[in-house]
PDB file of N, CA and C in Angstrom:
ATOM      1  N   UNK A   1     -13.740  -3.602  -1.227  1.00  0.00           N
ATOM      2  CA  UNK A   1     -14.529  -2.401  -1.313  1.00  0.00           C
ATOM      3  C   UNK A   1     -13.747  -1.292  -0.599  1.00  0.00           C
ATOM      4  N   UNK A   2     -13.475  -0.333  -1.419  1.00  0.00           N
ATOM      5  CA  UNK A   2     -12.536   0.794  -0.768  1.00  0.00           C
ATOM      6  C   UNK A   2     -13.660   2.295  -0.262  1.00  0.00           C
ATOM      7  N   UNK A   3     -13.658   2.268   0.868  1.00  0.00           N
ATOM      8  CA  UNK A   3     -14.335   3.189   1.774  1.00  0.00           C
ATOM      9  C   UNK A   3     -13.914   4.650   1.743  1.00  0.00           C
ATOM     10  N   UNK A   4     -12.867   4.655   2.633  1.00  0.00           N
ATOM     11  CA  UNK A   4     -12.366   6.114   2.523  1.00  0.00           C
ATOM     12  C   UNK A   4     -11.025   6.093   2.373  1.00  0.00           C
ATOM     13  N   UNK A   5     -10.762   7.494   2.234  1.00  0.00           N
ATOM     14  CA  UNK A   5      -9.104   8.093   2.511  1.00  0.00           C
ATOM     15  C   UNK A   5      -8.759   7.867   3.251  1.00  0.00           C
ATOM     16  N   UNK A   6      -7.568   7.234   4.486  1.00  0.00           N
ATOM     17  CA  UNK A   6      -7.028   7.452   5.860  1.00  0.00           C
ATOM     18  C   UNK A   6      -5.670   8.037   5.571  1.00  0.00           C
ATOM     19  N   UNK A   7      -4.794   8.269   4.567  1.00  0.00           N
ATOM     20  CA  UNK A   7      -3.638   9.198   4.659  1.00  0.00           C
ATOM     21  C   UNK A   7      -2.961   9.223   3.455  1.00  0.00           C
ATOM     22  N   UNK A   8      -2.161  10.369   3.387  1.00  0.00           N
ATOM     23  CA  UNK A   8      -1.875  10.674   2.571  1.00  0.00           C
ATOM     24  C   UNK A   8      -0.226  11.312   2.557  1.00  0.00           C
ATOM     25  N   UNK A   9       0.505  10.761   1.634  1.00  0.00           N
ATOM     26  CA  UNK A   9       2.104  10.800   1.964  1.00  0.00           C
ATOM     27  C   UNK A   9       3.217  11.942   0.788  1.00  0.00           C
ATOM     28  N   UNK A  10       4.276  11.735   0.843  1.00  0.00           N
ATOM     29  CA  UNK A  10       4.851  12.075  -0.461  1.00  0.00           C
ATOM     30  C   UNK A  10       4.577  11.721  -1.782  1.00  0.00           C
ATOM     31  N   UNK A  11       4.776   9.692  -1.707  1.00  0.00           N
ATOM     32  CA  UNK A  11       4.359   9.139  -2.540  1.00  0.00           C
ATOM     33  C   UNK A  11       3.815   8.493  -2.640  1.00  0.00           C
ATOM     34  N   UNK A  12       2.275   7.987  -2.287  1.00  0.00           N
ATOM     35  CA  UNK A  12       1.181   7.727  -1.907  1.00  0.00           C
ATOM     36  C   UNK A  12      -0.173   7.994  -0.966  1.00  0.00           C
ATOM     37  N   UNK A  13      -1.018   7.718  -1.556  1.00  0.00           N
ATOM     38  CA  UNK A  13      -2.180   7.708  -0.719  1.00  0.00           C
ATOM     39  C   UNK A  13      -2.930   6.618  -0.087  1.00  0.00           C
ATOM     40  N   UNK A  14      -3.316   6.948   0.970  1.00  0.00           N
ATOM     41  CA  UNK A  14      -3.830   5.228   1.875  1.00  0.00           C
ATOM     42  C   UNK A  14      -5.308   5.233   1.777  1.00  0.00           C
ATOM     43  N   UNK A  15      -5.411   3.673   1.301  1.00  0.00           N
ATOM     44  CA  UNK A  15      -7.785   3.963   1.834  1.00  0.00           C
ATOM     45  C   UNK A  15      -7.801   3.139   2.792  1.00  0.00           C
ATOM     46  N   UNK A  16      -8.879   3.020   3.353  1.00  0.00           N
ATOM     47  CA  UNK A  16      -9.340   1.852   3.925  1.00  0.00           C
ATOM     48  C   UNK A  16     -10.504   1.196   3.577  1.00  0.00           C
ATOM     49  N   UNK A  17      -9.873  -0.055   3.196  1.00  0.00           N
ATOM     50  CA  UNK A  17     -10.866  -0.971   2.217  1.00  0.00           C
ATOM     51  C   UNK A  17     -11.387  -2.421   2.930  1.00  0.00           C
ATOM     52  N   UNK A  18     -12.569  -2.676   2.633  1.00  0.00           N
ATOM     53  CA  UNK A  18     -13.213  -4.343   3.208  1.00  0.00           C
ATOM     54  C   UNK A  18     -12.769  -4.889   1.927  1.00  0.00           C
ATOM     55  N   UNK A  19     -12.448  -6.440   2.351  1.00  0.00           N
ATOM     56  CA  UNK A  19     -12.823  -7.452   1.901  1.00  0.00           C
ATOM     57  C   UNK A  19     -14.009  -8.014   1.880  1.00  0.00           C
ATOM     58  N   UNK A  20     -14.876  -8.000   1.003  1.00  0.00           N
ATOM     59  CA  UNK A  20     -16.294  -8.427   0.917  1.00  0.00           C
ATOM     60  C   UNK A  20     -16.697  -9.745   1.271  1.00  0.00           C
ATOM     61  N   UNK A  21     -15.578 -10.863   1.418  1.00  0.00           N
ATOM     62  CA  UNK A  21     -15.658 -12.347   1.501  1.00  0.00           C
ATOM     63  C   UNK A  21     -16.183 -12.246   3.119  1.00  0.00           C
ATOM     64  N   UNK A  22     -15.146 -12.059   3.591  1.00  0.00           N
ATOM     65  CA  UNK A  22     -15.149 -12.015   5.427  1.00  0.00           C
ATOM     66  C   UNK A  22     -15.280 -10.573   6.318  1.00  0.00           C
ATOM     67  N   UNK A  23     -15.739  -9.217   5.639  1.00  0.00           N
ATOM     68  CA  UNK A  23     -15.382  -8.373   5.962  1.00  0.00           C
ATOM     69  C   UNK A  23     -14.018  -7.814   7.258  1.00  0.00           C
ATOM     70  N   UNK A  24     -13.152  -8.275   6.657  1.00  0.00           N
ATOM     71  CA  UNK A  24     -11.656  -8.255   6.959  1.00  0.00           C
ATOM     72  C   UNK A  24     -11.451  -6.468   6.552  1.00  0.00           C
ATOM     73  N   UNK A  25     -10.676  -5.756   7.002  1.00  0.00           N
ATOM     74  CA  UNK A  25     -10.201  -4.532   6.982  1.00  0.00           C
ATOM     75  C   UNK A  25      -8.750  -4.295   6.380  1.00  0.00           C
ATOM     76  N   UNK A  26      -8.621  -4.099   5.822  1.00  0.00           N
ATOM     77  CA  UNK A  26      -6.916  -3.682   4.937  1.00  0.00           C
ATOM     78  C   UNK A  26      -6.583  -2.245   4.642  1.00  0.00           C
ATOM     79  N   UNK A  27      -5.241  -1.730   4.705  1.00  0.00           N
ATOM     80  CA  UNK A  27      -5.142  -0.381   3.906  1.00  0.00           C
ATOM     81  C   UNK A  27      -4.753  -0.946   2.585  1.00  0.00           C
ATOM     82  N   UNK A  28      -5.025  -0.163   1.786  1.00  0.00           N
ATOM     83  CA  UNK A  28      -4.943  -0.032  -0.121  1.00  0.00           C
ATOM     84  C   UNK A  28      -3.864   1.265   0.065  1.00  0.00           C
ATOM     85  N   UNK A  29      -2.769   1.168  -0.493  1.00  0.00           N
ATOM     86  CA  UNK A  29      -1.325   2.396  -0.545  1.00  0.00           C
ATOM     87  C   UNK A  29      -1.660   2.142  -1.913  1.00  0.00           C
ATOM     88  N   UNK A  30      -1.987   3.350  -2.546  1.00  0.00           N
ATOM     89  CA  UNK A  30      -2.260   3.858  -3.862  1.00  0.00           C
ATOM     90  C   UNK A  30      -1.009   4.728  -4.740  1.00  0.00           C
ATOM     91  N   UNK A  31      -0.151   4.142  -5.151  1.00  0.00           N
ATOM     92  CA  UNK A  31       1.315   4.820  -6.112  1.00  0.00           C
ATOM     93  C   UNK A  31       0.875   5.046  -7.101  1.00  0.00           C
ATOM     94  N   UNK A  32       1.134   6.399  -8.026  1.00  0.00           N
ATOM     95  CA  UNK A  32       0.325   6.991  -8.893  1.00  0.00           C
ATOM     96  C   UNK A  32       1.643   6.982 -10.042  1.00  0.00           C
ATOM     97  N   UNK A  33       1.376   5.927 -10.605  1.00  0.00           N
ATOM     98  CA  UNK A  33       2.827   5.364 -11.994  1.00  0.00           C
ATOM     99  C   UNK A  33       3.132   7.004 -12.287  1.00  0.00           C
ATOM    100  N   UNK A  34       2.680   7.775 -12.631  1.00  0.00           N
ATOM    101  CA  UNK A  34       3.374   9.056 -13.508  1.00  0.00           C
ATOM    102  C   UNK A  34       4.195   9.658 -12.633  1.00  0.00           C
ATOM    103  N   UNK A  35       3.996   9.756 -11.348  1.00  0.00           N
ATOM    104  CA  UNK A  35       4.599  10.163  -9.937  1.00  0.00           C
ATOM    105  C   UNK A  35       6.120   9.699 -10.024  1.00  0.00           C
ATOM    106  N   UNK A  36       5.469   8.144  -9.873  1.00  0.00           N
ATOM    107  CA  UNK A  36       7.185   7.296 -10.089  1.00  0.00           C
ATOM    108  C   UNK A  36       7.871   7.840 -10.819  1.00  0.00           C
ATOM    109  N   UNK A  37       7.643   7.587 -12.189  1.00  0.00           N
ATOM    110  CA  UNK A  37       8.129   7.640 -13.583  1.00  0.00           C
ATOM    111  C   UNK A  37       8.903   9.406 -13.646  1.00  0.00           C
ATOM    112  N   UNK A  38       8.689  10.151 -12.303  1.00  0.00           N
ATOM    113  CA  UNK A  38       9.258  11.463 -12.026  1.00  0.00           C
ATOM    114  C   UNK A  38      10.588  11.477 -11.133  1.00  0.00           C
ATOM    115  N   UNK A  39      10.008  10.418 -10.400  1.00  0.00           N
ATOM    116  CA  UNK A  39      11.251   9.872  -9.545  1.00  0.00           C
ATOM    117  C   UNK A  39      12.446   9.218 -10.207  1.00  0.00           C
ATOM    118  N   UNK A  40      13.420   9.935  -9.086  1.00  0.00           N
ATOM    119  CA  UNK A  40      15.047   8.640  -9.359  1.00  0.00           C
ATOM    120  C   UNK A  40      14.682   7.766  -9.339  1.00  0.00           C
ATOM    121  N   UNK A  41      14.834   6.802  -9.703  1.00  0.00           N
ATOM    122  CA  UNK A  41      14.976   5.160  -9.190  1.00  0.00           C
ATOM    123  C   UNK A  41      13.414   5.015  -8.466  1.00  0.00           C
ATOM    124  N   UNK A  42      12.104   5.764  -9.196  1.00  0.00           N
ATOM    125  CA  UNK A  42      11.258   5.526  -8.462  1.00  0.00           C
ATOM    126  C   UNK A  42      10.400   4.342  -8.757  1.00  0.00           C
ATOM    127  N   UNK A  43      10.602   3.882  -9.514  1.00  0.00           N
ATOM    128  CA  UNK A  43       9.645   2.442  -9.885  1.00  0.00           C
ATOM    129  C   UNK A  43      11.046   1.067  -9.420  1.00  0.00           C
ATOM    130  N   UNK A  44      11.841   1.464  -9.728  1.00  0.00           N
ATOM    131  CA  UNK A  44      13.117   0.428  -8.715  1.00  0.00           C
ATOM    132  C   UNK A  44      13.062   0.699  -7.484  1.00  0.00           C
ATOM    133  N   UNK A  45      13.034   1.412  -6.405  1.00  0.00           N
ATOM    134  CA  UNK A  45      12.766   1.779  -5.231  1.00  0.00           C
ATOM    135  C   UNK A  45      11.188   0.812  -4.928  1.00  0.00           C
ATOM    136  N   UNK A  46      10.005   1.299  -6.213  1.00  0.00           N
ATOM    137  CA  UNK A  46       9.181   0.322  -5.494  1.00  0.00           C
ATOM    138  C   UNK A  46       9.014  -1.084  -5.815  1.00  0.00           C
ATOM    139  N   UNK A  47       9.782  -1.144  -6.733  1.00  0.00           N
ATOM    140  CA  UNK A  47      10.069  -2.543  -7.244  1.00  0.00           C
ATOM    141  C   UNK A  47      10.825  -3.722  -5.446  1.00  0.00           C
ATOM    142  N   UNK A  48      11.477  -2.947  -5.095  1.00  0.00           N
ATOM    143  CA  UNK A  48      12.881  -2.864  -4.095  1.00  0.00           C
ATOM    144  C   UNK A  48      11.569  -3.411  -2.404  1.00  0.00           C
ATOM    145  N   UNK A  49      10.922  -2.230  -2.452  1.00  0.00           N
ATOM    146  CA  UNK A  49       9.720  -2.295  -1.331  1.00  0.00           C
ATOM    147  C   UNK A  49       9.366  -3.631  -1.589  1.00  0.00           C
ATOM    148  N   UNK A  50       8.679  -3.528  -2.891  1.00  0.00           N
ATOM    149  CA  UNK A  50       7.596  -5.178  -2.776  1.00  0.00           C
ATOM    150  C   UNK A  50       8.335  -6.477  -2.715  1.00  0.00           C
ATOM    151  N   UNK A  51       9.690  -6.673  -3.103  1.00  0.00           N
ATOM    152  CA  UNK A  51      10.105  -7.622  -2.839  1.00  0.00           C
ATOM    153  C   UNK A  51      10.804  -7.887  -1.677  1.00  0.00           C
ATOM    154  N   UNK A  52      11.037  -6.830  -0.582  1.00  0.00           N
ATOM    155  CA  UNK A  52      10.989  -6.776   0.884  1.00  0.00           C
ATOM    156  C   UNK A  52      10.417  -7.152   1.953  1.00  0.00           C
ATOM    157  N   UNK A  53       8.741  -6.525   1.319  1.00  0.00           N
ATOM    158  CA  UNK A  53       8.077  -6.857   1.954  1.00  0.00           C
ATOM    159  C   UNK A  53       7.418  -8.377   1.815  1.00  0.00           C
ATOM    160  N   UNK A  54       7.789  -8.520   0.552  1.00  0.00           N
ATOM    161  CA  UNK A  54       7.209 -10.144   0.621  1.00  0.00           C
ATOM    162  C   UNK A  54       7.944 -10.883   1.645  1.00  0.00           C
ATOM    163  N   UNK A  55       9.076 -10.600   1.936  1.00  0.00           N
ATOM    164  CA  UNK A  55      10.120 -11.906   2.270  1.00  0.00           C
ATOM    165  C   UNK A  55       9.739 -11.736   4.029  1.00  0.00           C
ATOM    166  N   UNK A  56       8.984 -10.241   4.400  1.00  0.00           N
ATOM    167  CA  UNK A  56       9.025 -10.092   6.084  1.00  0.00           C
ATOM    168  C   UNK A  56       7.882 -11.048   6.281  1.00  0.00           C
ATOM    169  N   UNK A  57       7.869 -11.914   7.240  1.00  0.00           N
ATOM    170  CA  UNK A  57       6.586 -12.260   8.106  1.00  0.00           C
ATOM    171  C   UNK A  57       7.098 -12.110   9.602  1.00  0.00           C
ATOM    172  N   UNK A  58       6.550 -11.171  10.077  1.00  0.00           N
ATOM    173  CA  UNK A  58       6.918 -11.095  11.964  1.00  0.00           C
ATOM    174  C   UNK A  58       5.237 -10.585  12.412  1.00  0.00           C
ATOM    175  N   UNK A  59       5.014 -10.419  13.375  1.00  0.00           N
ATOM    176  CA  UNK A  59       3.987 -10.006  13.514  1.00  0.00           C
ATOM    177  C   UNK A  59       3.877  -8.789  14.008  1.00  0.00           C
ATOM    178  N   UNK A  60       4.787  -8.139  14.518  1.00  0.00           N
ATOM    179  CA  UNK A  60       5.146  -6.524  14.439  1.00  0.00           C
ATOM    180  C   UNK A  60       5.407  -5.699  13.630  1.00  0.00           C
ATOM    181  N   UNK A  61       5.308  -6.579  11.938  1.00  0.00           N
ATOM    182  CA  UNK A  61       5.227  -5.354  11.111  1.00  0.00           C
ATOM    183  C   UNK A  61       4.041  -5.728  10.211  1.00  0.00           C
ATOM    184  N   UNK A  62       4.139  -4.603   9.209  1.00  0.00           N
ATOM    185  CA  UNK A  62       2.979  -5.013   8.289  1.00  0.00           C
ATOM    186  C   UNK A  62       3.018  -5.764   7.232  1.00  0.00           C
ATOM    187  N   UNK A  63       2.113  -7.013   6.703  1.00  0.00           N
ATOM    188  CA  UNK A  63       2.251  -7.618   5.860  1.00  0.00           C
ATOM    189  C   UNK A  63       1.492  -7.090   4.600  1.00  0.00           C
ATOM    190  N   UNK A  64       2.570  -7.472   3.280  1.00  0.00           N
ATOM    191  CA  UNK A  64       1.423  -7.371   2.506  1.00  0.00           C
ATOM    192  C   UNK A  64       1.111  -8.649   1.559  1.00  0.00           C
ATOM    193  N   UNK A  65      -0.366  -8.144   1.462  1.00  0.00           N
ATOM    194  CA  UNK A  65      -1.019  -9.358   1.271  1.00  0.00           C
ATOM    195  C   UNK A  65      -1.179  -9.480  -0.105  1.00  0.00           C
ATOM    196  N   UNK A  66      -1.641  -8.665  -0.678  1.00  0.00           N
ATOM    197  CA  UNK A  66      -1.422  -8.570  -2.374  1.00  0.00           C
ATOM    198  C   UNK A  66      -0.757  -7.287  -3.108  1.00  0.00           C
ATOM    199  N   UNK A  67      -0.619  -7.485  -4.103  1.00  0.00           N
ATOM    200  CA  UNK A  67      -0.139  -5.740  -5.299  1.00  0.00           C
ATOM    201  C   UNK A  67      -0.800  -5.602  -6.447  1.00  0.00           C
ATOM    202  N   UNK A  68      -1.391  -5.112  -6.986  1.00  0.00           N
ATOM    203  CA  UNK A  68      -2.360  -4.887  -8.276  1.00  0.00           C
ATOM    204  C   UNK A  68      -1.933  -3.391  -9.117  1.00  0.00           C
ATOM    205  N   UNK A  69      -1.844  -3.674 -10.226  1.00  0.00           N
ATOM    206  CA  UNK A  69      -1.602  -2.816 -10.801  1.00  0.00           C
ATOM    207  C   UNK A  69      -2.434  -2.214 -12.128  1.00  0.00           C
ATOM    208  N   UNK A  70      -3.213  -0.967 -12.591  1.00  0.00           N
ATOM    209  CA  UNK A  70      -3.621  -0.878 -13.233  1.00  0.00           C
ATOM    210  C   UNK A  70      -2.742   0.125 -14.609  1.00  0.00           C
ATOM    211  N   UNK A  71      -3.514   0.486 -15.198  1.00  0.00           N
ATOM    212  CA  UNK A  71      -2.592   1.261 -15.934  1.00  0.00           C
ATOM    213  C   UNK A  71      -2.337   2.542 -15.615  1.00  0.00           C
ATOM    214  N   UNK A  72      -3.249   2.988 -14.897  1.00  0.00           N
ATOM    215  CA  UNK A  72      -2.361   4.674 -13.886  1.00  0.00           C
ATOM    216  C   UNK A  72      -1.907   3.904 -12.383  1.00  0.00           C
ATOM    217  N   UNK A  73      -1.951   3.465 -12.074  1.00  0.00           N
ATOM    218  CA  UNK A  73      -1.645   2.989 -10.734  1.00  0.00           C
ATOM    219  C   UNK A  73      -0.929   1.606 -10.130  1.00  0.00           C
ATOM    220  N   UNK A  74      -0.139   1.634  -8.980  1.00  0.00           N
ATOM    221  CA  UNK A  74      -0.122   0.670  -8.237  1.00  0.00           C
ATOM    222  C   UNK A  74      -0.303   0.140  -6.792  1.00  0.00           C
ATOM    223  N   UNK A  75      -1.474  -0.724  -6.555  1.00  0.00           N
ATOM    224  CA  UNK A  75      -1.701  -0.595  -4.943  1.00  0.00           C
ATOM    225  C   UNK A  75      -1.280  -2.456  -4.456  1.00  0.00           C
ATOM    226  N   UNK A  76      -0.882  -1.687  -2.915  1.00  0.00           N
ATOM    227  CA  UNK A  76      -0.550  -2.575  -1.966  1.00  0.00           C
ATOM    228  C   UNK A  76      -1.870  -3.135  -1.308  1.00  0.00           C
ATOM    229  N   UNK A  77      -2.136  -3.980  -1.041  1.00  0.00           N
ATOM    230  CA  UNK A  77      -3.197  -4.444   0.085  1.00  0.00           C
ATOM    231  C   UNK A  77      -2.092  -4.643   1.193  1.00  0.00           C
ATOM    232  N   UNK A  78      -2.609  -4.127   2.366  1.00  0.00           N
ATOM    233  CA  UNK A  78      -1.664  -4.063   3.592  1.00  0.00           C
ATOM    234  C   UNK A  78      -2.353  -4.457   5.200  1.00  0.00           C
ATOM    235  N   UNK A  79      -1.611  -4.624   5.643  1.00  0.00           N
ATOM    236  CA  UNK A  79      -2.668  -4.777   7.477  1.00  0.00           C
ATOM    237  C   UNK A  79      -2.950  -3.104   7.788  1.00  0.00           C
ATOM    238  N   UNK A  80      -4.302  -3.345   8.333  1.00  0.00           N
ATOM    239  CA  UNK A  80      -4.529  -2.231   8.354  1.00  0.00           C
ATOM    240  C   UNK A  80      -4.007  -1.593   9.950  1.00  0.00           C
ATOM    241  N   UNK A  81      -3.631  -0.628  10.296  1.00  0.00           N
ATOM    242  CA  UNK A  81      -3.296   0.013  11.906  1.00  0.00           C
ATOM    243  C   UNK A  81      -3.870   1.033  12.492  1.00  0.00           C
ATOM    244  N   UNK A  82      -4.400   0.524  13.484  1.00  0.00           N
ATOM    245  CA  UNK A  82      -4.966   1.876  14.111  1.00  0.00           C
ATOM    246  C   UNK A  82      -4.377   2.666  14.944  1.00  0.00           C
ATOM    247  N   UNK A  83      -5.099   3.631  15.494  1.00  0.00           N
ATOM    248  CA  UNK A  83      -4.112   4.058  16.657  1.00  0.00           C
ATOM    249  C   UNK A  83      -3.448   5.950  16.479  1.00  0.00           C
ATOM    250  N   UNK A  84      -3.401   5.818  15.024  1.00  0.00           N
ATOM    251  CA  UNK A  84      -2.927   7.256  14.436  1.00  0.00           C
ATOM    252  C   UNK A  84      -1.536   6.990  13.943  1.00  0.00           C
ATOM    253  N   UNK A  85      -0.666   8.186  13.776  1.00  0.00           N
ATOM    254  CA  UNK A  85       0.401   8.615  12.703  1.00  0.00           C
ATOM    255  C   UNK A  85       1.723   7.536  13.461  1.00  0.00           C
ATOM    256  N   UNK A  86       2.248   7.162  12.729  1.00  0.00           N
ATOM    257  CA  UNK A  86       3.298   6.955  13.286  1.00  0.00           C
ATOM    258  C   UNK A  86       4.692   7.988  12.703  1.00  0.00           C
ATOM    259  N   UNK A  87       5.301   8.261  13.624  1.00  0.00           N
ATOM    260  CA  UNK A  87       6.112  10.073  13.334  1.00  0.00           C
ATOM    261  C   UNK A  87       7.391   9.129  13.798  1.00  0.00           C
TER     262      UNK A  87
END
């Protein structure tokens, strides 16, 4: 269940969404395919991300947990962080 907005980037937008099973907390990073498809190498770049991030498990960074894709879009399920911006 996706709640609200929490940020918003160059090339994406973040929500913050429950899991309805366990109410668990995740960010949803929302890539908007036509965006890419404007970009260099922008669907290889995120092609490049997701298979990165699959391979990290540490516990100092963020995992992601799933990727879904619809036909305007592609989102990350991610750990969610609090705390504010990281600059």
């Amino acid at each position: 269940m996706v709640s609200k907005l929490i940020g918003k980037g160059s090339f994406a937008k973040v929500y913050l969404a429950t899991r309805k099973e366990n109410n668990q907390q995740y960010a949803v990073k929302a890539f908007s395919k036509t965006f890419m498809q404007q970009q260099h190498k922008g669907f290889e770049s995120l092609l490049n991300e997701i298979r990165i991030m699959r391979k990290i498990d540490h516990p100092n960074v963020l995992k992601l947990h799933e990727v879904h894709e619809t036909v305007n879009s592609v989102y990350f399920v991610i750990d969610i962080v609090h705390g504010g911006e990281l600059l």
